[in-house]
Protein backbone atom coordinates (compact mmCIF):
# COMPACT_ATOMS: atom_id res chain seq x y z
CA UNK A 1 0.00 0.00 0.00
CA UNK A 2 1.43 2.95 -0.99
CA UNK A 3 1.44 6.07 1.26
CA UNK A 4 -1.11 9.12 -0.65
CA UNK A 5 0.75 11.70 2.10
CA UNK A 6 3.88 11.94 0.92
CA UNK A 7 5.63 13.48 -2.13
CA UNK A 8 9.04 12.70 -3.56
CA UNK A 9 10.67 16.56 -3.94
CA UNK A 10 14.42 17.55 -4.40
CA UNK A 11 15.22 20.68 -2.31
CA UNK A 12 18.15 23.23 -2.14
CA UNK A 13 19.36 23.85 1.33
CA UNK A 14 20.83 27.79 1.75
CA UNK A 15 22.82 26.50 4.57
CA UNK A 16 24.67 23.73 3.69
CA UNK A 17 24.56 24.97 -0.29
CA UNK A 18 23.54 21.18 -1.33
CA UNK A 19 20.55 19.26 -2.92
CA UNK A 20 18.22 16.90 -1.44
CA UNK A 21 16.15 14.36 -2.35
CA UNK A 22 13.56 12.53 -0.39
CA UNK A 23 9.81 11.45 0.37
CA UNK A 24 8.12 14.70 1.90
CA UNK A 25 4.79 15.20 3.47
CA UNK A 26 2.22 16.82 1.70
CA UNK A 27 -0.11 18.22 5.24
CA UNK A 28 3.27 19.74 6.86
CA UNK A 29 6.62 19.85 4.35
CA UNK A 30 9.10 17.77 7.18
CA UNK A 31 11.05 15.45 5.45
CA UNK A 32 10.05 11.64 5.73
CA UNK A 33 12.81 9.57 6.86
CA UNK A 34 16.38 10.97 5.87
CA UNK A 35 16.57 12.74 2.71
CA UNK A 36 19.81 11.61 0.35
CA UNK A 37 22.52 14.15 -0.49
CA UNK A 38 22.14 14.29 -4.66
CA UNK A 39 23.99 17.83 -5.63
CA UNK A 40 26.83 16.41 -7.80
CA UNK A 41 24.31 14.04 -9.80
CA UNK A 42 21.43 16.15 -9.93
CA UNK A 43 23.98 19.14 -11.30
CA UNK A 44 25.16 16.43 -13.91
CA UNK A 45 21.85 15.48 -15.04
CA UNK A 46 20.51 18.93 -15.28
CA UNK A 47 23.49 19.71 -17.35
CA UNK A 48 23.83 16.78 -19.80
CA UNK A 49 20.19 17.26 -20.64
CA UNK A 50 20.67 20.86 -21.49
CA UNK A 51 23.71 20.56 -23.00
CA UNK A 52 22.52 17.70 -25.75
CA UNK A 53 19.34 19.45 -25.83
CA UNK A 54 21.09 23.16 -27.13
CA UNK A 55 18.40 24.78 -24.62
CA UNK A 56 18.41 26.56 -21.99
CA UNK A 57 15.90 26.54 -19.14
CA UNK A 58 13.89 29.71 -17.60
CA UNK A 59 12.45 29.97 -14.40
CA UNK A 60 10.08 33.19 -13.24
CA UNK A 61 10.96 34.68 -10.20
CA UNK A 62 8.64 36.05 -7.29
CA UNK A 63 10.48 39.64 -7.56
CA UNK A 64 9.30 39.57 -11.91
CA UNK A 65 13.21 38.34 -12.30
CA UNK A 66 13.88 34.85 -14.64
CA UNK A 67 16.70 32.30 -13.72
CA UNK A 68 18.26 31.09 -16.81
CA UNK A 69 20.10 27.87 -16.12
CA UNK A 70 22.56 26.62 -19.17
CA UNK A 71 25.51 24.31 -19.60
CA UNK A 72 28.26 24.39 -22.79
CA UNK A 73 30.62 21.23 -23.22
CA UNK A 74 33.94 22.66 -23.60
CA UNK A 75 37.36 21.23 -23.83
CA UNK A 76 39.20 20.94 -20.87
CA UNK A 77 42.07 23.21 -22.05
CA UNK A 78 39.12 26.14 -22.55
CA UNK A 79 38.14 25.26 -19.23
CA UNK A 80 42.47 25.85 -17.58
CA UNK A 81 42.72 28.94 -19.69
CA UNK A 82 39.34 30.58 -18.56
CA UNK A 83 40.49 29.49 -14.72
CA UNK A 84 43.57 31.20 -15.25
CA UNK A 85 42.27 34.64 -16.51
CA UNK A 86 40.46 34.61 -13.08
């Protein structure tokens, strides 16, 4: 039987500056259980589907702002030279 309460969400947390994943209840938002740590895939994922997609993703903000999120596959000498000019 399968529990109608809860939600599976992914979450940022400000504090620690990492994803989350985890079964969440729907009446009062505490986490279920112990949420998994999933920054470094979830950034991956997100970014190898807009990458081989060419597209870019847009995301209204409360304040009339929009997020754009992107990723570009470079070479990894583009990547040392743009690290050095820093």
């Amino acid at each position: 039987m399968q529990n109608t309460n809860l939600e599976y969400r992914v979450g940022y947390t400000p504090l620690s500056g990492r994803l989350y994943a985890g079964y969440v209840r729907k009446d009062n938002g505490k986490w279920e259980g112990s949420p998994h740590e999933v920054t470094d895939w979830a950034m991956f994922a997100v970014g190898q589907k807009l990458a081989r997609e060419e597209t870019d993703m847009l995301f209204p903000l409360p304040d009339g702002r929009v997020m754009r999120v992107s990723a570009v596959i470079t070479d990894a000498e583009t990547m040392e030279d743009a690290n050095a000019q820093r």
